[in-house]
N, C-alpha and C. Protein backbone atom coordinates (compact mmCIF):
# COMPACT_ATOMS: atom_id res chain seq x y z
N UNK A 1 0.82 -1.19 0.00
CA UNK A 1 0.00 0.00 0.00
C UNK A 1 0.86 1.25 0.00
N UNK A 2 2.16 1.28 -0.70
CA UNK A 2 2.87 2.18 -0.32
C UNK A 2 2.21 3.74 -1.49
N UNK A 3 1.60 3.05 -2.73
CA UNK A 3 1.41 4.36 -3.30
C UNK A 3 0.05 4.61 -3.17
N UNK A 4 -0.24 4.55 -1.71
CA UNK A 4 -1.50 5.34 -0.73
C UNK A 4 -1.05 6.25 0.23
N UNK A 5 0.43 6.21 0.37
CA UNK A 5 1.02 7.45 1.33
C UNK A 5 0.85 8.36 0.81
N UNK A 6 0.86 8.82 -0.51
CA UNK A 6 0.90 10.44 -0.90
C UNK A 6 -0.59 10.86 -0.90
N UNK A 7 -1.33 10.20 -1.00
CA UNK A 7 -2.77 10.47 -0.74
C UNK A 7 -3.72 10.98 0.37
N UNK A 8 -4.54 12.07 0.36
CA UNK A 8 -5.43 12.13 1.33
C UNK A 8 -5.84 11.23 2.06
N UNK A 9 -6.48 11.21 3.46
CA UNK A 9 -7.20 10.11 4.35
C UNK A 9 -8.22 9.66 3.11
N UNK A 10 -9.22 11.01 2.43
CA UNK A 10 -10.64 10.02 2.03
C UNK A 10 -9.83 9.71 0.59
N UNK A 11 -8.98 10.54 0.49
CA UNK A 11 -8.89 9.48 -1.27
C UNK A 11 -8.18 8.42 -0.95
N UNK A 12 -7.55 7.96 0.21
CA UNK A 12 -7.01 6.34 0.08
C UNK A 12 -8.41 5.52 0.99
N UNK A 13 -9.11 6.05 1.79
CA UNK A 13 -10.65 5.20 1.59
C UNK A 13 -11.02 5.03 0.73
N UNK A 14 -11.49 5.93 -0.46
CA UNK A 14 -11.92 5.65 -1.50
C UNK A 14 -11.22 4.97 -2.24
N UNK A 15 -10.10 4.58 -2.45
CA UNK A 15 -9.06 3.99 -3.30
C UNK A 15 -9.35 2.10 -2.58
N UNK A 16 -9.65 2.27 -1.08
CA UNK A 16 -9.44 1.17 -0.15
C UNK A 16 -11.24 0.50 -0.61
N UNK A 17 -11.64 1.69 -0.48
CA UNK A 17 -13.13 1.32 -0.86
C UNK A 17 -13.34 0.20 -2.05
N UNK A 18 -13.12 0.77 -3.39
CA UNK A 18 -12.61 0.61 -4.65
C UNK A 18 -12.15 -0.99 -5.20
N UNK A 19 -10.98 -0.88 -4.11
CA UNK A 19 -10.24 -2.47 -4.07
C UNK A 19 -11.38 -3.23 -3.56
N UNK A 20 -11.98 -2.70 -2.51
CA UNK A 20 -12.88 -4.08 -1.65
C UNK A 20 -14.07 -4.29 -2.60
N UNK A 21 -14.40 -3.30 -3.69
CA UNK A 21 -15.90 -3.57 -4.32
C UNK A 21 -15.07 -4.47 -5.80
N UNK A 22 -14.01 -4.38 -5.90
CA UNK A 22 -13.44 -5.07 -7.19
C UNK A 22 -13.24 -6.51 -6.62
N UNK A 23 -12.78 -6.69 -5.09
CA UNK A 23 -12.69 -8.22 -4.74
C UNK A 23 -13.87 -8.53 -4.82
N UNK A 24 -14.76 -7.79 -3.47
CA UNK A 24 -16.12 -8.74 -3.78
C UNK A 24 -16.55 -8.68 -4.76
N UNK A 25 -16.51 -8.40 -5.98
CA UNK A 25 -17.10 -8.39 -7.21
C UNK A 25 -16.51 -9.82 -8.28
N UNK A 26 -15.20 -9.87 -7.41
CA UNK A 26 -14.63 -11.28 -8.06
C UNK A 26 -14.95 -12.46 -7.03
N UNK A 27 -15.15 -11.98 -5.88
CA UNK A 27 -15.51 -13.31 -5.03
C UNK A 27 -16.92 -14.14 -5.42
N UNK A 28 -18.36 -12.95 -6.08
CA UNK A 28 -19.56 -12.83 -6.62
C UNK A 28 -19.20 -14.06 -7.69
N UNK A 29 -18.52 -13.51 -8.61
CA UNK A 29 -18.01 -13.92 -9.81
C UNK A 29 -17.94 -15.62 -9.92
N UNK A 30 -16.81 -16.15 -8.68
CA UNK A 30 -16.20 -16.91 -8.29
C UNK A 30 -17.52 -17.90 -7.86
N UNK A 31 -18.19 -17.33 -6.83
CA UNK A 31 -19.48 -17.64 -6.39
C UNK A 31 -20.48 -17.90 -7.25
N UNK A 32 -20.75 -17.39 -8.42
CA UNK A 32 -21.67 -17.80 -9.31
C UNK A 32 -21.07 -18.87 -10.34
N UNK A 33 -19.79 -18.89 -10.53
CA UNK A 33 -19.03 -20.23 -11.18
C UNK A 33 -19.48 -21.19 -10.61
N UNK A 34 -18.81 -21.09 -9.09
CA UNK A 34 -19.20 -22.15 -8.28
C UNK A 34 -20.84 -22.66 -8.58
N UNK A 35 -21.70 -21.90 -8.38
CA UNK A 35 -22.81 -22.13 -8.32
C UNK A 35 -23.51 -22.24 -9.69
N UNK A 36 -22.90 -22.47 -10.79
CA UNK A 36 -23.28 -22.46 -12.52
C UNK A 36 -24.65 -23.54 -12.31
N UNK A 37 -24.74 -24.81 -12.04
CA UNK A 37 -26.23 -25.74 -11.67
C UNK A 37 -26.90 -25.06 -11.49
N UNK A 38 -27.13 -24.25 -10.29
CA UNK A 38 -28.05 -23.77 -9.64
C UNK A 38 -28.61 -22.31 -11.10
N UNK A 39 -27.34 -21.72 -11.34
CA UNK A 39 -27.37 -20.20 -12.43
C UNK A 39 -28.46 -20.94 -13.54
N UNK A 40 -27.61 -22.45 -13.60
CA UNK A 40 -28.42 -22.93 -15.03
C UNK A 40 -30.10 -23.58 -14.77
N UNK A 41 -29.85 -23.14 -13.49
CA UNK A 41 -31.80 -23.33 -13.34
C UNK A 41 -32.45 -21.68 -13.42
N UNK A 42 -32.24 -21.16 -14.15
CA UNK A 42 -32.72 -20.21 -13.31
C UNK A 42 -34.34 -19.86 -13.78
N UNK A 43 -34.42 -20.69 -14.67
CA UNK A 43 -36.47 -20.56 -15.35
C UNK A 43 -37.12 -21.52 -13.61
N UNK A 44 -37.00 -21.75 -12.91
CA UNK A 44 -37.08 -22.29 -11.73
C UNK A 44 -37.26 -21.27 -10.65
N UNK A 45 -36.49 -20.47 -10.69
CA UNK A 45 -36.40 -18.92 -9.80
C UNK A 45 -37.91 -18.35 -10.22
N UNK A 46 -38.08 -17.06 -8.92
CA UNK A 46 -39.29 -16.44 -8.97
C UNK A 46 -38.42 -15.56 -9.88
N UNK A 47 -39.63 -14.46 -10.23
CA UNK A 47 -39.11 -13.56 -11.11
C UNK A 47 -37.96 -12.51 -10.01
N UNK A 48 -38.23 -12.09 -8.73
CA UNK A 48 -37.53 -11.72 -8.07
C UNK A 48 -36.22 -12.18 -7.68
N UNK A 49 -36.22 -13.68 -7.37
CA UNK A 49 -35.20 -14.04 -7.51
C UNK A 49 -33.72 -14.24 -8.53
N UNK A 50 -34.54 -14.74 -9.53
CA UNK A 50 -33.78 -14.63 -10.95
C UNK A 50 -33.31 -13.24 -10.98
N UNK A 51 -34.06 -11.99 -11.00
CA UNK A 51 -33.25 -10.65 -10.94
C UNK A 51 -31.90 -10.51 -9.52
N UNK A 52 -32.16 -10.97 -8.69
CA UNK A 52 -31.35 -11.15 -7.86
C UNK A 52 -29.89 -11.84 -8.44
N UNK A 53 -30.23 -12.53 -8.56
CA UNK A 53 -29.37 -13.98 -8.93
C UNK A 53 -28.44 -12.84 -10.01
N UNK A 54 -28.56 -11.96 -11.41
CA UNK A 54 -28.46 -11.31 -12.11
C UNK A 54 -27.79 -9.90 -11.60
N UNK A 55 -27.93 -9.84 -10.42
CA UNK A 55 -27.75 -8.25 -9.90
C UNK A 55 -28.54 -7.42 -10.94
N UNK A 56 -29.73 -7.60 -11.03
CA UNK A 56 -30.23 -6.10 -11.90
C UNK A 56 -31.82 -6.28 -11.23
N UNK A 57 -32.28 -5.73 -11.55
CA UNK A 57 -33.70 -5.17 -10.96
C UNK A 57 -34.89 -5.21 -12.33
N UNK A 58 -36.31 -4.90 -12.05
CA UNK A 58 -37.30 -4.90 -12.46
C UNK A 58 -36.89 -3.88 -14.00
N UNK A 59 -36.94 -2.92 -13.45
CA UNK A 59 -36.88 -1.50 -14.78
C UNK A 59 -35.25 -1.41 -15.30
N UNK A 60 -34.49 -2.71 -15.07
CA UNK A 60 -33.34 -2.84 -15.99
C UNK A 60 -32.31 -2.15 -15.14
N UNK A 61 -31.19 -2.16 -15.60
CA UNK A 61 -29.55 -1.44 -15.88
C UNK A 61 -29.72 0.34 -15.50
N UNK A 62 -28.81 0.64 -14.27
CA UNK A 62 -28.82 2.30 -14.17
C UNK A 62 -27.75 1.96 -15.47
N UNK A 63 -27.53 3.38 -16.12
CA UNK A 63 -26.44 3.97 -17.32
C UNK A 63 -25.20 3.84 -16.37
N UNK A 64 -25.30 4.18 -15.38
CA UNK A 64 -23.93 3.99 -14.74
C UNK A 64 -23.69 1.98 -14.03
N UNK A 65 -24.54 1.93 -14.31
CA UNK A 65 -24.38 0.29 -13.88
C UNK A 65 -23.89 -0.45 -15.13
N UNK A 66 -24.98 -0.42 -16.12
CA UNK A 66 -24.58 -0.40 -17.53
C UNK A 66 -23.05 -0.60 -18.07
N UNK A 67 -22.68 0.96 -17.74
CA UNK A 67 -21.48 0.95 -17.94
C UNK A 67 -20.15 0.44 -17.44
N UNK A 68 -20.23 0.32 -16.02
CA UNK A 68 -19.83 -0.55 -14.97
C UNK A 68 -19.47 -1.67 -15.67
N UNK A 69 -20.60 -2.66 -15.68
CA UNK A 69 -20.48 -3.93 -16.22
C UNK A 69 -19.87 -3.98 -17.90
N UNK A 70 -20.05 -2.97 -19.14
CA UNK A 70 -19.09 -2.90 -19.97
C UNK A 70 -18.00 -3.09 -20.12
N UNK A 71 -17.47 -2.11 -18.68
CA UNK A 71 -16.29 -1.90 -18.76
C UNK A 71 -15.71 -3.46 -18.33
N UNK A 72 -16.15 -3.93 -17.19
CA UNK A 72 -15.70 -5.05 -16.52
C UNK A 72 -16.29 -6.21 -17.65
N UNK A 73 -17.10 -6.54 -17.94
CA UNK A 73 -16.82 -7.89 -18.97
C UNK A 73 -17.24 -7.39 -20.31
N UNK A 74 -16.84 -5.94 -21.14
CA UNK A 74 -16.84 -5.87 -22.60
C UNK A 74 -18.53 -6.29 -23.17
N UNK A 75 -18.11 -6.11 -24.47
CA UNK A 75 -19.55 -6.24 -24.83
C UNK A 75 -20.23 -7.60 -25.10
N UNK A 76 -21.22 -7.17 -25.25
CA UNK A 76 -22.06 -8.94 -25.12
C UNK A 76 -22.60 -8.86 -26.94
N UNK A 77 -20.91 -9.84 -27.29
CA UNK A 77 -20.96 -9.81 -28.18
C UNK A 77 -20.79 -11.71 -28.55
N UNK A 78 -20.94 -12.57 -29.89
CA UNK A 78 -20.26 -13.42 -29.79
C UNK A 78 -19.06 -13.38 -30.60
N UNK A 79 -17.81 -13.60 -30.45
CA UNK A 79 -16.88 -13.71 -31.63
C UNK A 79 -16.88 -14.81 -33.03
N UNK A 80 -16.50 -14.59 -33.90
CA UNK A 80 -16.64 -15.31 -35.24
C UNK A 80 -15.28 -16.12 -35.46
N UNK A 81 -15.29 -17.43 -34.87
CA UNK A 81 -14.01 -18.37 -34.80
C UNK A 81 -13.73 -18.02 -36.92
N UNK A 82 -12.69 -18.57 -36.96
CA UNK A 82 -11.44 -18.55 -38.10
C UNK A 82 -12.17 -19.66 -38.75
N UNK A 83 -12.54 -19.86 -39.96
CA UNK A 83 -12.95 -20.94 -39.93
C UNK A 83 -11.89 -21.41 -41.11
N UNK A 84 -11.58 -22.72 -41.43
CA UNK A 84 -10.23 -23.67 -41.87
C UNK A 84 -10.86 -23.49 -43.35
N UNK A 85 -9.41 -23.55 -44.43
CA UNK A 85 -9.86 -23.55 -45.57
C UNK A 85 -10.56 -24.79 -46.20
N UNK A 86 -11.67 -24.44 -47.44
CA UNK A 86 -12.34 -25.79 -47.92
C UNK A 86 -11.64 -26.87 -47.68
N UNK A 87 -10.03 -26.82 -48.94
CA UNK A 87 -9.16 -27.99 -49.17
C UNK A 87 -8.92 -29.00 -47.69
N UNK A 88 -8.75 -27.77 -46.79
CA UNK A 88 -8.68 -29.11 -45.05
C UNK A 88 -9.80 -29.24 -45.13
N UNK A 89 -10.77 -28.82 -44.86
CA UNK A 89 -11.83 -29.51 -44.67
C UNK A 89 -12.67 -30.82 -45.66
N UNK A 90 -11.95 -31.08 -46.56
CA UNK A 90 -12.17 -32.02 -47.93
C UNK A 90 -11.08 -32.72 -47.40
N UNK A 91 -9.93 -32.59 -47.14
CA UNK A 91 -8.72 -33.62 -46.38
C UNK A 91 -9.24 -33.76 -44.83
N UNK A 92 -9.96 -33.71 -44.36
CA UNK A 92 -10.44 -34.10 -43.14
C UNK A 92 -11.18 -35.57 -43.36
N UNK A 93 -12.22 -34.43 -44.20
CA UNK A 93 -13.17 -35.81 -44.21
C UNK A 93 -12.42 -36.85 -45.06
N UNK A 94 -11.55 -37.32 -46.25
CA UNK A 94 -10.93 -38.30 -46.43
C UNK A 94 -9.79 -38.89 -45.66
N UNK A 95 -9.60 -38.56 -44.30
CA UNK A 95 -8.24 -39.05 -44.11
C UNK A 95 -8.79 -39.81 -42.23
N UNK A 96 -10.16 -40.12 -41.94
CA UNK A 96 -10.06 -40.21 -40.81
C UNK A 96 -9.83 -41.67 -41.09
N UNK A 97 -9.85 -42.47 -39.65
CA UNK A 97 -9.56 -43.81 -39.60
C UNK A 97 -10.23 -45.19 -40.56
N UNK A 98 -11.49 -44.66 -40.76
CA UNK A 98 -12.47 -45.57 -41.44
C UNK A 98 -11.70 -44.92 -43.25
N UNK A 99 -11.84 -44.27 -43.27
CA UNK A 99 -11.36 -43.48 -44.89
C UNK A 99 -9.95 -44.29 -45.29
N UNK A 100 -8.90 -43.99 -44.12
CA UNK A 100 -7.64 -44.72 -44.11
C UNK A 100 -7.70 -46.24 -44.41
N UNK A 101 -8.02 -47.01 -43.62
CA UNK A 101 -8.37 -48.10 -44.16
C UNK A 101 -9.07 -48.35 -45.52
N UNK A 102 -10.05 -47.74 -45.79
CA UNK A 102 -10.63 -48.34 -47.16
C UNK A 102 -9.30 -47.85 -48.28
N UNK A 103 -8.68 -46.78 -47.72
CA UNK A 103 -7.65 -46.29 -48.74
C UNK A 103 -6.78 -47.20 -49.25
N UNK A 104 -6.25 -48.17 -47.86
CA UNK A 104 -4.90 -48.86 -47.86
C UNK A 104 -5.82 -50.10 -48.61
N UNK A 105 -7.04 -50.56 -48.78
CA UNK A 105 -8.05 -51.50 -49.12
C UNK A 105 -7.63 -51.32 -50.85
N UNK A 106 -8.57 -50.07 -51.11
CA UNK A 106 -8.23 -49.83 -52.70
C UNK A 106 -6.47 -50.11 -53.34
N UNK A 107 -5.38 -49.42 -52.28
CA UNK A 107 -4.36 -49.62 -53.29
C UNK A 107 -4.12 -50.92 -52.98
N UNK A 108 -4.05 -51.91 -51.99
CA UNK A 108 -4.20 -52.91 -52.41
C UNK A 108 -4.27 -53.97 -53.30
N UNK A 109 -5.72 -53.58 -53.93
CA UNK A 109 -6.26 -53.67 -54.64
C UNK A 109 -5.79 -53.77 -55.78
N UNK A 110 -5.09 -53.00 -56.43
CA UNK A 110 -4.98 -52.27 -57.32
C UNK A 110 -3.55 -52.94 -57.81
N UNK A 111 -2.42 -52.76 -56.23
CA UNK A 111 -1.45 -53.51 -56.58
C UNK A 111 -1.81 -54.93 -56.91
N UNK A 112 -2.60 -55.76 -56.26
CA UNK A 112 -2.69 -57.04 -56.92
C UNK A 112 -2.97 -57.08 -58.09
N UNK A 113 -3.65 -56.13 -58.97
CA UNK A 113 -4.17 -56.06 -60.29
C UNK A 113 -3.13 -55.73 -61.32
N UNK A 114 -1.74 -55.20 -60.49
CA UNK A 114 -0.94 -54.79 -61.51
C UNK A 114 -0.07 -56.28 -61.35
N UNK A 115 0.25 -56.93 -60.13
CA UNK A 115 1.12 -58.03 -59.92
C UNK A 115 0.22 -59.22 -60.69
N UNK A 116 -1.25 -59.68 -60.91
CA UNK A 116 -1.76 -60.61 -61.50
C UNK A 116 -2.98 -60.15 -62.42
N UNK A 117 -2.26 -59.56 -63.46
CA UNK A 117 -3.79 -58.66 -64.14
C UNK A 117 -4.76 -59.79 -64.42
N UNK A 118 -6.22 -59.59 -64.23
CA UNK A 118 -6.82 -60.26 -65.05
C UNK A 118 -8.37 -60.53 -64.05
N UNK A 119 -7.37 -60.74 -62.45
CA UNK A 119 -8.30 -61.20 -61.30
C UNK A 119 -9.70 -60.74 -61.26
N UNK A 120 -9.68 -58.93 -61.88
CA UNK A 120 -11.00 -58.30 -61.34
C UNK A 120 -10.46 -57.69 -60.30
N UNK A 121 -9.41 -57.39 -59.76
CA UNK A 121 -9.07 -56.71 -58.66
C UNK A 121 -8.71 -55.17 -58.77
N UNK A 122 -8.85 -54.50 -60.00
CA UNK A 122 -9.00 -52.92 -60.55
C UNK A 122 -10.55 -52.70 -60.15
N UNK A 123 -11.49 -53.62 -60.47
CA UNK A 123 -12.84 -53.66 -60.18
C UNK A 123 -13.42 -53.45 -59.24
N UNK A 124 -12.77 -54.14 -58.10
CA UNK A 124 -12.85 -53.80 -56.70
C UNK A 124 -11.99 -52.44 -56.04
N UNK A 125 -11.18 -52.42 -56.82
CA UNK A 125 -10.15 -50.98 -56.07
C UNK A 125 -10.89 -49.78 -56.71
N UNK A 126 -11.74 -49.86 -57.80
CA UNK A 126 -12.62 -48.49 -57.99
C UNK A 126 -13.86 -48.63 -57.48
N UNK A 127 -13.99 -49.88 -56.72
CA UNK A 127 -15.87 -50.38 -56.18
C UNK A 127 -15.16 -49.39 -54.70
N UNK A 128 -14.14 -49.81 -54.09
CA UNK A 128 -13.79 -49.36 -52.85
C UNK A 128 -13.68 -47.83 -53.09
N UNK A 129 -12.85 -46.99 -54.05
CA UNK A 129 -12.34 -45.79 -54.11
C UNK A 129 -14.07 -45.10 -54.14
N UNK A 130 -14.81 -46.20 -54.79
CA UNK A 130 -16.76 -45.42 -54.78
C UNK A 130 -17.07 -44.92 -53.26
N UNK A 131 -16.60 -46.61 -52.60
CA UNK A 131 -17.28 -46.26 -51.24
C UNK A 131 -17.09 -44.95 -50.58
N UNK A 132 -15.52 -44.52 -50.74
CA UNK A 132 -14.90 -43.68 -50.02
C UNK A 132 -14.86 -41.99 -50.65
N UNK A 133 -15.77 -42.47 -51.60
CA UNK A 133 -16.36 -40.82 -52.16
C UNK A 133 -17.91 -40.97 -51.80
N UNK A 134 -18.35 -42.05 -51.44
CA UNK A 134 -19.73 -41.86 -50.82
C UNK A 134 -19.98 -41.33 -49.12
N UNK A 135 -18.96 -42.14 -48.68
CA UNK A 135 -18.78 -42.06 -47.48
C UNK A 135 -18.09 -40.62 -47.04
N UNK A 136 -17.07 -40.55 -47.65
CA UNK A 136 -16.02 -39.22 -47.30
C UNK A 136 -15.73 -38.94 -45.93
């Protein structure tokens, strides 16, 4: 608390004040984490309660409360994740475990058809390469 010495008695109350409404405001915080079950009932609550539960009241948000809470958790917005280009997302869907296998299935395939042409085994390595454009 040393850069409260140069300060007046009430401006380091108010400064002391300040700190104690920013803890309990994180202890609240902390407290309603804790308590998220109970938050996630809250169509269960009276209407009084639920405003409670909320810290806000009947006729809404003072402008200075409003702003308060802006400042402290920003706007109530959602953000727009990055989303991955087509080409990964076309190499996703061919490369998971079930895809892999039919893959290693077709060349297989394919090699036996080049080591003993004749089997019908090109037949099956493009019946399999079907599955795995149906499936994807």
């Amino acid at each position: 608390m040393s850069h409260l010495r140069c300060r007046t008695p009430s401006e380091q109350l108010d400064l002391m004040g300040e700190r104690i409404h920013r803890i309990a405001s994180a202890a609240l915080r902390y407290r309603a984490l804790k308590d998220h079950d109970e938050l996630m009932k809250i169509h269960r609550l009276s209407a009084e309660d639920a405003l409670a539960s909320l810290r806000s009241r009947r006729e809404g948000l003072s402008r200075a409360e409003a702003a308060a809470r802006l400042r402290e958790y920003g706007e109530n917005r959602v953000e727009r994740l990055a989303r991955p280009p087509w080409y990964r997302l076309l190499a996703k869907e061919f490369s998971h475990l079930f895809a892999l296998i039919l893959w290693l299935a077709a060349a297989l395939a394919f090699f036996s058809e080049w080591r003993e042409p004749g089997q019908g085994m090109a037949a099956l390595g493009w019946a399999v390469l079907g599955v795995i454009a149906v499936n994807g």
